[in-house]
C-alpha atoms as a PDB file:
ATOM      1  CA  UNK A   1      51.571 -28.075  26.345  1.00  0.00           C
ATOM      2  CA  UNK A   2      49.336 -28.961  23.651  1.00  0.00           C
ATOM      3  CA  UNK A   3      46.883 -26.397  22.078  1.00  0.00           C
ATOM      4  CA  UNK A   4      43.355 -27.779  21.268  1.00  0.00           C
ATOM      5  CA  UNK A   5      41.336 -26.026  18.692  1.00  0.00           C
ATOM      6  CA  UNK A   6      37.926 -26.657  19.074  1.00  0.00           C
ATOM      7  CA  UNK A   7      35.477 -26.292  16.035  1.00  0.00           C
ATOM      8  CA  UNK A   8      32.095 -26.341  16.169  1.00  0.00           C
ATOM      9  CA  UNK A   9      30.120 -27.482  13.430  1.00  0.00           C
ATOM     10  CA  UNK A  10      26.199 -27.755  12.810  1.00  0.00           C
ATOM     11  CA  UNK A  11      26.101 -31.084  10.813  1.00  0.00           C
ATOM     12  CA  UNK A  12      22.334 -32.638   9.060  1.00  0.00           C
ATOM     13  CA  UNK A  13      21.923 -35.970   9.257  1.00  0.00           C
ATOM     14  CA  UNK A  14      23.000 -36.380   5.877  1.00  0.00           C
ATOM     15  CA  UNK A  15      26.596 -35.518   7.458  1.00  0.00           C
ATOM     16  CA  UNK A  16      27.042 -32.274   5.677  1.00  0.00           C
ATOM     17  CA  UNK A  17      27.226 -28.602   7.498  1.00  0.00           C
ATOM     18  CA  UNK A  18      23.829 -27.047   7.632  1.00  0.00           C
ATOM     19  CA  UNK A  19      24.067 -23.594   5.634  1.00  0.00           C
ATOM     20  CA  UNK A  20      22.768 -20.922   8.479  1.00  0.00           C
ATOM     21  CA  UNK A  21      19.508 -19.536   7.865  1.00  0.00           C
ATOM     22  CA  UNK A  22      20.050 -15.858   6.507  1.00  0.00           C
ATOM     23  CA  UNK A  23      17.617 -13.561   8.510  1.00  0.00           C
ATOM     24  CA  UNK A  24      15.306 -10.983   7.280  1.00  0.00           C
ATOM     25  CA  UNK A  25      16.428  -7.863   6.047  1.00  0.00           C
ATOM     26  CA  UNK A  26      14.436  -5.424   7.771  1.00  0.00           C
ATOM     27  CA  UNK A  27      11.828  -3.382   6.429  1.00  0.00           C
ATOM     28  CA  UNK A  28      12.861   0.096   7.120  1.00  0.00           C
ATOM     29  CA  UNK A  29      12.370   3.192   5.492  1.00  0.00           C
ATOM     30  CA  UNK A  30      14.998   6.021   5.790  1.00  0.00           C
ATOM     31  CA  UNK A  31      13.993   9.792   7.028  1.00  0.00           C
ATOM     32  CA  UNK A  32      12.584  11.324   3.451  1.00  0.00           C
ATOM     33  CA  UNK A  33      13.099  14.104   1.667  1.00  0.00           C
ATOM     34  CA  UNK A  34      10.659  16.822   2.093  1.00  0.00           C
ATOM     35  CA  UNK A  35       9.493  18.122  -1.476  1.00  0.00           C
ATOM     36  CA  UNK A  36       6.860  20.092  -1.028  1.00  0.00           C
ATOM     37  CA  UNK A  37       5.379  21.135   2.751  1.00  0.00           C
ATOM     38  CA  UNK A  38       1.779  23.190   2.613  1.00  0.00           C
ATOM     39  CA  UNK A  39       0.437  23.764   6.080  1.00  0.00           C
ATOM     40  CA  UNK A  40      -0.412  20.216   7.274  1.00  0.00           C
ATOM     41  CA  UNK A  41       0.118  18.748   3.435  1.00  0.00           C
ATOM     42  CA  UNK A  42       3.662  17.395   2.902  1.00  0.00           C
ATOM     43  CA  UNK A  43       4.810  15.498  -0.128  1.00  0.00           C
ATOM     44  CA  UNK A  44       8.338  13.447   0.737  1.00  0.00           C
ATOM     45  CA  UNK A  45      10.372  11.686  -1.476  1.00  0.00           C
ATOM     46  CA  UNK A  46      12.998   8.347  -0.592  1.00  0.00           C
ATOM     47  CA  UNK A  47      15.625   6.884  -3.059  1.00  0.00           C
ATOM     48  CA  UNK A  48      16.186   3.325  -1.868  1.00  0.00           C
ATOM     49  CA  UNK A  49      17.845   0.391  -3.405  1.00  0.00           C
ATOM     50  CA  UNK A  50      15.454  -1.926  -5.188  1.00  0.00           C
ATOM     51  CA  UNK A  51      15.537  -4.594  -2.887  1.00  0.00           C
ATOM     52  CA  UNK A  52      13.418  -7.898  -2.918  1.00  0.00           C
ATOM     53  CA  UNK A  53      12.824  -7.139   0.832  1.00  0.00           C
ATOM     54  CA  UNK A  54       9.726  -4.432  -0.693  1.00  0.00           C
ATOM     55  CA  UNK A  55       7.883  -6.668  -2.098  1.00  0.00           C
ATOM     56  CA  UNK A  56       8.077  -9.360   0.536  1.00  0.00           C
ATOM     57  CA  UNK A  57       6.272 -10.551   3.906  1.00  0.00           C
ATOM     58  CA  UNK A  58       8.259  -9.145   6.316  1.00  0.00           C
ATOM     59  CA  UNK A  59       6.814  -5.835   8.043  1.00  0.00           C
ATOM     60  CA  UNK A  60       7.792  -2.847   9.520  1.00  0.00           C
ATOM     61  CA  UNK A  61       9.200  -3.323  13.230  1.00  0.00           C
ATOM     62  CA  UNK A  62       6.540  -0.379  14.252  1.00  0.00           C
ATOM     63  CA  UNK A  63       4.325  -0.449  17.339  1.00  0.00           C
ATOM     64  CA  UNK A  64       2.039   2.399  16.144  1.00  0.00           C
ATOM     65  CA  UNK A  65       1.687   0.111  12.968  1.00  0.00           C
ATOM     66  CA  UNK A  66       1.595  -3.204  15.200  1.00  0.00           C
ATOM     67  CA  UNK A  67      -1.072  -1.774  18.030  1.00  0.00           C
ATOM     68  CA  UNK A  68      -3.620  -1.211  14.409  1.00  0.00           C
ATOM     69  CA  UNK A  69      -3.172  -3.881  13.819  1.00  0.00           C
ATOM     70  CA  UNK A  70      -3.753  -5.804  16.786  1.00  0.00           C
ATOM     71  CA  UNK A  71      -6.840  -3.677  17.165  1.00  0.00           C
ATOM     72  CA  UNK A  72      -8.014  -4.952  13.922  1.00  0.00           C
ATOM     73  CA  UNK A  73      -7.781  -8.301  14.939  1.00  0.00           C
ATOM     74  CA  UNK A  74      -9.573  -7.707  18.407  1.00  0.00           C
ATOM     75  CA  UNK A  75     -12.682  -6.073  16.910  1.00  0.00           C
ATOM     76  CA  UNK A  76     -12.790  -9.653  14.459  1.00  0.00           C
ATOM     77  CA  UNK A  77     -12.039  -7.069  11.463  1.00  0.00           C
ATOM     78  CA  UNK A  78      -8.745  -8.957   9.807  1.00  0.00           C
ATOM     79  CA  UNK A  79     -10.818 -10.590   7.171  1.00  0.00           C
ATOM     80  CA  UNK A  80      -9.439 -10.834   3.585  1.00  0.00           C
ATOM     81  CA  UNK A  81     -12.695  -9.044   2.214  1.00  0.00           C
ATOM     82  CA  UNK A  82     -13.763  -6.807   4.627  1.00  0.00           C
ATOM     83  CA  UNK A  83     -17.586  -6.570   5.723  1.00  0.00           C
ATOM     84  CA  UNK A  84     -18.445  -2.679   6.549  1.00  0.00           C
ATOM     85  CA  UNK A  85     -22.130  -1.243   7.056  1.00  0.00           C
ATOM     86  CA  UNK A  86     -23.180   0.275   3.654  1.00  0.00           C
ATOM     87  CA  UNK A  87     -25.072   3.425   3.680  1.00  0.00           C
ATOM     88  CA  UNK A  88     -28.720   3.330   2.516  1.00  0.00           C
ATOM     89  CA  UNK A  89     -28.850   4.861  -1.211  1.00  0.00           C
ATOM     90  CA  UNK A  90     -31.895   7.354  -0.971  1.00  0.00           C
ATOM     91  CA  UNK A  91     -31.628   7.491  -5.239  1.00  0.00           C
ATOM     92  CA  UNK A  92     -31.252   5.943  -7.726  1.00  0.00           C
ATOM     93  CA  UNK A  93     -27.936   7.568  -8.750  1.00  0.00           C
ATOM     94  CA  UNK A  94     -26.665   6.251  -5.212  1.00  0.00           C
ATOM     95  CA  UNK A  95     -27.792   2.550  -6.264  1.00  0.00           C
ATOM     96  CA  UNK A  96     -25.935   2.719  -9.199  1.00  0.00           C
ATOM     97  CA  UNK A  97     -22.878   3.760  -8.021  1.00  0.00           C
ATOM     98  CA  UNK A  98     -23.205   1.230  -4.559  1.00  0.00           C
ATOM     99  CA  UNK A  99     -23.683  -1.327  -7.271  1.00  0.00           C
ATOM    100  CA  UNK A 100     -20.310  -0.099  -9.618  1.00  0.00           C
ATOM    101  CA  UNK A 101     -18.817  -0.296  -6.128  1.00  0.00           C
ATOM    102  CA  UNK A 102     -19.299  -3.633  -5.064  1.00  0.00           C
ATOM    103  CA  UNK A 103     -18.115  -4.784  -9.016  1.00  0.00           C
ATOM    104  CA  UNK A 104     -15.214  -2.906  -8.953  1.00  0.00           C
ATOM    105  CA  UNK A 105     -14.362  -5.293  -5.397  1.00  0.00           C
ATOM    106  CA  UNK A 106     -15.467  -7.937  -7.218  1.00  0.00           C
ATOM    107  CA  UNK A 107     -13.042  -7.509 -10.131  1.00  0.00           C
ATOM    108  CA  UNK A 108     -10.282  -7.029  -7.252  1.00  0.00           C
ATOM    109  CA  UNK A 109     -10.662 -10.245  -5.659  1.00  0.00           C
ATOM    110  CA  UNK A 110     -11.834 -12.017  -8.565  1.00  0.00           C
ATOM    111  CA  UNK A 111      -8.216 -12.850  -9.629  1.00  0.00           C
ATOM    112  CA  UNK A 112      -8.801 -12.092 -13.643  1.00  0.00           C
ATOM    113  CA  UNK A 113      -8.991  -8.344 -13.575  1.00  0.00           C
ATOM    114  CA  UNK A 114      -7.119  -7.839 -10.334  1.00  0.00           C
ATOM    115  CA  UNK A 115      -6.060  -9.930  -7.122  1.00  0.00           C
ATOM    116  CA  UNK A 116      -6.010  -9.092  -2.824  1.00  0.00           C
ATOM    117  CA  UNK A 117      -2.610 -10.308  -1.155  1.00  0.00           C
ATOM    118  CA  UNK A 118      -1.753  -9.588   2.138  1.00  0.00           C
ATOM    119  CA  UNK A 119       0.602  -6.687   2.436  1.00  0.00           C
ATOM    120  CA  UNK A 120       4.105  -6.265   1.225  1.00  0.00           C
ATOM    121  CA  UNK A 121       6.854  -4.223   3.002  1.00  0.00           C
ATOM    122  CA  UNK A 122       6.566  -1.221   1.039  1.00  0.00           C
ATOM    123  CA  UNK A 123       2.836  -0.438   1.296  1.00  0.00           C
ATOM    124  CA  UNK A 124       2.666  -1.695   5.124  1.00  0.00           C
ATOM    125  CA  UNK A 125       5.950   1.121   5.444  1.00  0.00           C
ATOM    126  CA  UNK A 126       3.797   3.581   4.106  1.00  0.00           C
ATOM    127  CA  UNK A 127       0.872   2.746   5.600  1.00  0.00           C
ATOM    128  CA  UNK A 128       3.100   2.744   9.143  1.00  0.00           C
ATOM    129  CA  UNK A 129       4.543   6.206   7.747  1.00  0.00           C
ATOM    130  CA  UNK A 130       1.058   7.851   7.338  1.00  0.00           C
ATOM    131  CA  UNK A 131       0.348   6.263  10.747  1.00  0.00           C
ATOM    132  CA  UNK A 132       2.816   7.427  12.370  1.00  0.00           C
ATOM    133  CA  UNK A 133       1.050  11.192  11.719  1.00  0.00           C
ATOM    134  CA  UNK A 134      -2.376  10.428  12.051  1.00  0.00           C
ATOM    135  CA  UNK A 135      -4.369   7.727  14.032  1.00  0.00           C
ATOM    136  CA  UNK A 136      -6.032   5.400  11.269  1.00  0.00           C
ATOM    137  CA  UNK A 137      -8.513   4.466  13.959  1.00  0.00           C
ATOM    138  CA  UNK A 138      -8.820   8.140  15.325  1.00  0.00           C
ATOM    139  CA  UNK A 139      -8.018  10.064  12.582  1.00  0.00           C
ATOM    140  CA  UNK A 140      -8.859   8.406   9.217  1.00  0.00           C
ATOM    141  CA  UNK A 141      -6.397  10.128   6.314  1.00  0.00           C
ATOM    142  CA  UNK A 142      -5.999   8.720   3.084  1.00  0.00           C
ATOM    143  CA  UNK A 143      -2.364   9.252   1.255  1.00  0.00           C
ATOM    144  CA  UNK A 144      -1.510   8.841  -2.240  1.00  0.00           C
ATOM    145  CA  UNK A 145       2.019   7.004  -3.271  1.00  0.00           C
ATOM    146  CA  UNK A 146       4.020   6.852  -6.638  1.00  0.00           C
ATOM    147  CA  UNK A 147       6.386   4.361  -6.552  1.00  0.00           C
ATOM    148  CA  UNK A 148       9.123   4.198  -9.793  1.00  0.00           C
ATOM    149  CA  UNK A 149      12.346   2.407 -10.927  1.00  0.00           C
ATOM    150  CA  UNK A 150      15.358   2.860 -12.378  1.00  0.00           C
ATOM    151  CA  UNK A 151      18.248   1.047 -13.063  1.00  0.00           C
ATOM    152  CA  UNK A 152      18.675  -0.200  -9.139  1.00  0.00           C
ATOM    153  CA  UNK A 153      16.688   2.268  -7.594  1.00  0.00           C
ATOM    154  CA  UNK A 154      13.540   2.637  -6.501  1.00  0.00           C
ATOM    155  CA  UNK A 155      12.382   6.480  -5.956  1.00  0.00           C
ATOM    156  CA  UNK A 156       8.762   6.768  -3.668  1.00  0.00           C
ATOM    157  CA  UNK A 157       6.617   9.856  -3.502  1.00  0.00           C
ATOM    158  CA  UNK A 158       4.155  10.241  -0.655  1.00  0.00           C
ATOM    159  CA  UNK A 159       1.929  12.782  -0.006  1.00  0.00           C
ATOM    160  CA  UNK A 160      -0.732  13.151   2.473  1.00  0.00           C
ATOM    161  CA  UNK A 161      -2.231  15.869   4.953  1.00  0.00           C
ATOM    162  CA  UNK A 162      -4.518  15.525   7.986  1.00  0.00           C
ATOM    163  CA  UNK A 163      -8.053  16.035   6.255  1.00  0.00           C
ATOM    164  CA  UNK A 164      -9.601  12.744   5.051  1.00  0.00           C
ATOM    165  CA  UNK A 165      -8.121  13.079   1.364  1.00  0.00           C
ATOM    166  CA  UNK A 166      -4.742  14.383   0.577  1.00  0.00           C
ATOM    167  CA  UNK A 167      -5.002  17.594  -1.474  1.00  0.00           C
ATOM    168  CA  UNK A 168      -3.870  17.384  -5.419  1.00  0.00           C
ATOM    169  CA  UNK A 169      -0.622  19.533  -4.858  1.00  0.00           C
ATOM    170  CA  UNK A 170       0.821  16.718  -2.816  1.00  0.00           C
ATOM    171  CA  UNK A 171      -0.320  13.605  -5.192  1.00  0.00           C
ATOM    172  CA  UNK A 172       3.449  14.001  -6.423  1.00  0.00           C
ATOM    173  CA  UNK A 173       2.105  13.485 -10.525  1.00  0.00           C
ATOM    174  CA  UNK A 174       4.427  16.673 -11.743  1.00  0.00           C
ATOM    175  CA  UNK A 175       7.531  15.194  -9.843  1.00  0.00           C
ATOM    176  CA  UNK A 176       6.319  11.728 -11.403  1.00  0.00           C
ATOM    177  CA  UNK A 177       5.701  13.096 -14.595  1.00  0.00           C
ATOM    178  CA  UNK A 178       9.818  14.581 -14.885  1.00  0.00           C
ATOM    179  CA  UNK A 179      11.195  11.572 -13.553  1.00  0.00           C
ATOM    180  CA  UNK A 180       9.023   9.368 -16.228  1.00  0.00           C
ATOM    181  CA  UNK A 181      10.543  11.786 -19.410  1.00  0.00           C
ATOM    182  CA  UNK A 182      13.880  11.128 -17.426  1.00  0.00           C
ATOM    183  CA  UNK A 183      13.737   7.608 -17.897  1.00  0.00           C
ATOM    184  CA  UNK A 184      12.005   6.580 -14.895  1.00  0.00           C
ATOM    185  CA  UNK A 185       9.034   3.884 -14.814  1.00  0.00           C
ATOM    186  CA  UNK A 186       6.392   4.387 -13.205  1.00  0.00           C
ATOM    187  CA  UNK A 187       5.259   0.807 -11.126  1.00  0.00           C
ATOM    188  CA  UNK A 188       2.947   1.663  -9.277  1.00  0.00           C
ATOM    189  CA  UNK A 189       0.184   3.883  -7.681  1.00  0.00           C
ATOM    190  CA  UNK A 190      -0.448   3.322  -4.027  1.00  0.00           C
ATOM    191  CA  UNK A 191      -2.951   5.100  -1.777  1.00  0.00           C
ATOM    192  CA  UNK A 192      -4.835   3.732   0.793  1.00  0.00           C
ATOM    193  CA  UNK A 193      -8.729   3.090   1.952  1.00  0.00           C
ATOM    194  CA  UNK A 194      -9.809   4.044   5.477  1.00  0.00           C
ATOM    195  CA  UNK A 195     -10.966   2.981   8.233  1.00  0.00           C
ATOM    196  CA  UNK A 196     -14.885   1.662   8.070  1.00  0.00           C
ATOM    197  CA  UNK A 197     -17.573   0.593  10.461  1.00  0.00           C
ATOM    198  CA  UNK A 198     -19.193  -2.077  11.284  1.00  0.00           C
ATOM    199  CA  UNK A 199     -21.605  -1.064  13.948  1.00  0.00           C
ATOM    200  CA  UNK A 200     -19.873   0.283  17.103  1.00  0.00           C
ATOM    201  CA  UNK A 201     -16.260  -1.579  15.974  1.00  0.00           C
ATOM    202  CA  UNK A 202     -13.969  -0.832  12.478  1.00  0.00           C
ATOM    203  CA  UNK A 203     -14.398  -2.848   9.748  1.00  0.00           C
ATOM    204  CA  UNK A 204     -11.048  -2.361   6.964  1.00  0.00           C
ATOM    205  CA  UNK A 205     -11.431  -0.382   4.196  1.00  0.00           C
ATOM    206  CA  UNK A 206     -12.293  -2.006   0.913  1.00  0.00           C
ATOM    207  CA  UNK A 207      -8.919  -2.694  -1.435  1.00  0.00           C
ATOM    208  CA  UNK A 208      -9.842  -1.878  -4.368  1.00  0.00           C
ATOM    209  CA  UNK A 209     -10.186   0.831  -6.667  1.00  0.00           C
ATOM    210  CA  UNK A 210     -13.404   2.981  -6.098  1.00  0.00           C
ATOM    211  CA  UNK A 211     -15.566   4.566  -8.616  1.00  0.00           C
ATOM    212  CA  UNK A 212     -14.160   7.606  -7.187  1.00  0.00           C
ATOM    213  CA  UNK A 213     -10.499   6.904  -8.127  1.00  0.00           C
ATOM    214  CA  UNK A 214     -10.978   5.159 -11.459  1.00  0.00           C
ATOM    215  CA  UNK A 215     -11.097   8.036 -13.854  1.00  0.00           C
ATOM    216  CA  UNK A 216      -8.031   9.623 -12.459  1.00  0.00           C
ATOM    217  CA  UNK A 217      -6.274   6.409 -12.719  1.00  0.00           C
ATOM    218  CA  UNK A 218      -7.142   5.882 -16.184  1.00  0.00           C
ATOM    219  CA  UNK A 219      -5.611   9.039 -16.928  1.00  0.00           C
ATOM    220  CA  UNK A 220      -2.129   8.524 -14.603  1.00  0.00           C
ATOM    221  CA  UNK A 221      -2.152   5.309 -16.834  1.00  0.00           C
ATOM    222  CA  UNK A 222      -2.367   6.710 -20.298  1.00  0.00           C
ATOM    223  CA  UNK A 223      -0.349   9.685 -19.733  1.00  0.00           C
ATOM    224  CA  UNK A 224       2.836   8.339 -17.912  1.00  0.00           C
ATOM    225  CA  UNK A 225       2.563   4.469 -18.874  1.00  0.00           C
ATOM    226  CA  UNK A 226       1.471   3.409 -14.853  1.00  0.00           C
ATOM    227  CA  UNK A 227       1.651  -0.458 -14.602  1.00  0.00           C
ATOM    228  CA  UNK A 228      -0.293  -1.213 -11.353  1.00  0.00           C
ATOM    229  CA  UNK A 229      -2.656   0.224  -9.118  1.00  0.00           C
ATOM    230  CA  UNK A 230      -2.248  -1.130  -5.179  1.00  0.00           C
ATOM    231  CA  UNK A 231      -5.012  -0.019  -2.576  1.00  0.00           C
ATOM    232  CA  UNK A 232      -4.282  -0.752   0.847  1.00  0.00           C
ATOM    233  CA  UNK A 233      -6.186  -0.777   3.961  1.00  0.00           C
ATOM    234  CA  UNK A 234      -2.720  -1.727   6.196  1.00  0.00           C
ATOM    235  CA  UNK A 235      -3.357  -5.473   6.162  1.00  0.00           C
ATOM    236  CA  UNK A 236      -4.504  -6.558   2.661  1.00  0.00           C
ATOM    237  CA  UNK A 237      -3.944  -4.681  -0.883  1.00  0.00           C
ATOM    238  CA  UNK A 238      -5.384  -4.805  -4.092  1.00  0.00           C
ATOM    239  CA  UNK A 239      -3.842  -4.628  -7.133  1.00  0.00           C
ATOM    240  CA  UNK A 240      -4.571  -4.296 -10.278  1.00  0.00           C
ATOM    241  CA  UNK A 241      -3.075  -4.204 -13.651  1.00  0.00           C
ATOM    242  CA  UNK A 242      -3.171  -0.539 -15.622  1.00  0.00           C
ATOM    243  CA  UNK A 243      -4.278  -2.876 -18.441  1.00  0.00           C
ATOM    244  CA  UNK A 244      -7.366  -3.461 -16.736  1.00  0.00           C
ATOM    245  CA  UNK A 245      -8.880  -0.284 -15.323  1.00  0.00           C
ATOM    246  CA  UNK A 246     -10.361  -0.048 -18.258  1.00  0.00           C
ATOM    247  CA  UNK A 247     -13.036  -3.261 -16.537  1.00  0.00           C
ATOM    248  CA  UNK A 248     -13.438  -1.041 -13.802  1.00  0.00           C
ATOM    249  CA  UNK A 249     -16.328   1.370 -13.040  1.00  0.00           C
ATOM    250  CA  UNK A 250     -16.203   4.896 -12.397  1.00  0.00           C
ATOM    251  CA  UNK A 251     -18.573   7.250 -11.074  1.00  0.00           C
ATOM    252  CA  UNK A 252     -21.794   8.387 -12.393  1.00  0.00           C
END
């Protein structure tokens, strides 16, 4: 009896085997380690492999994270620069700094000083991660991120609590500030902007750096040689060079 092998091959037209599309690697983040935990405050840490899959398109396979989403996009809110209700200034102080605001967005998505790109793995993870404690569209928390390299490995603080803004003993700068004098670079700073309104539906928060966080950029910057600054609002992020906070307004 005769034994037939039978070989299947995918072949283009141009007669030669078609090389199988390699899928995604997933965008996953592993259980952290806890550094510090203060009540509701936590600051976690992950060591992961410096993989292009971070700072690609492909998102986290998260239903918390998918179902904002989708409710962004039902309320007509997924717009590249978002459109929120602006309170009115009753001074002039609060004119001046709702004007520094909309420059510093317009320095963001101006593309010299700054540029808005739909999210990456890495901040959509930790946007999902924050998420994953707090309703965004129930609960609006901000967290603050530092992300570093070295050699092959990227380490990640996150730290966060369940008011609106994550207290200071959580921002993870004296953990970033060893690992820099231990050879460590410091990429980038990541925290996110919340939930706004636009009558009775959300609007996205604005991403880009408000007169509220410039000054303490400037400082992360000059003190432990930051390159970037991302803001995220979950579906777009800003970023924007170290170089160029400097363009940026602060506060009055």
């Amino acid at each position: 009896m005769r034994d037939f092998v039978v070989l299947a091959l995918v072949v283009t037209a141009c007669g030669h085997a078609a090389t199988p599309a390699t899928p995604p690697r997933a965008c996953r983040l592993p259980e952290p380690a806890i550094i510090i935990r203060d009540g509701n405050a936590v600051l976690v840490r992950w060591d992961v492999p410096d993989d292009p899959v971070w700072f690609g398109p492909t998102l986290p396979d998260d239903a918390r994270y998918r179902a904002y989403r989708d409710a962004i996009r039902a309320a007509g809110a997924e717009l590249a620069r978002p459109i929120a209700d602006e309170p009115a200034p009753t001074t002039d102080v609060e004119r001046e700094n709702w004007r520094r605001e909309r420059e510093n967005a317009d320095l963001a998505f101006g593309g010299d000083a700054g540029r808005v790109r739909e999210v990456h793995c890495l901040d959509a993870a930790l946007f999902a991660h924050q998420r994953a404690r707090h309703d965004e569209l129930v609960q609006p928390t901000e967290f603050v991120a530092n992300v570093l390299r070295k050699g092959a490995t990227l380490r990640i603080y996150l730290g966060a609590g369940d008011e609106m803004f994550p207290p200071k003993r959580v921002y993870g700068l004296d953990q970033a500030r060893t690992d820099v004098a231990a050879g460590w670079t410091l990429v980038a700073n990541l925290h996110n902007h919340t939930i706004q309104k636009r009558g009775e539906k959300p609007a996205l928060g604005t991403p880009s750096p408000s007169t509220s966080d410039i000054q303490l950029l400037r400082g992360i910057a000059d003190e432990l040689h930051l390159e970037a600054v991302w803001v995220t609002n979950g579906v777009f992020t800003g970023e924007v060079p170290a170089a160029a906070l400097a363009r940026y307004h602060a506060r009055e």
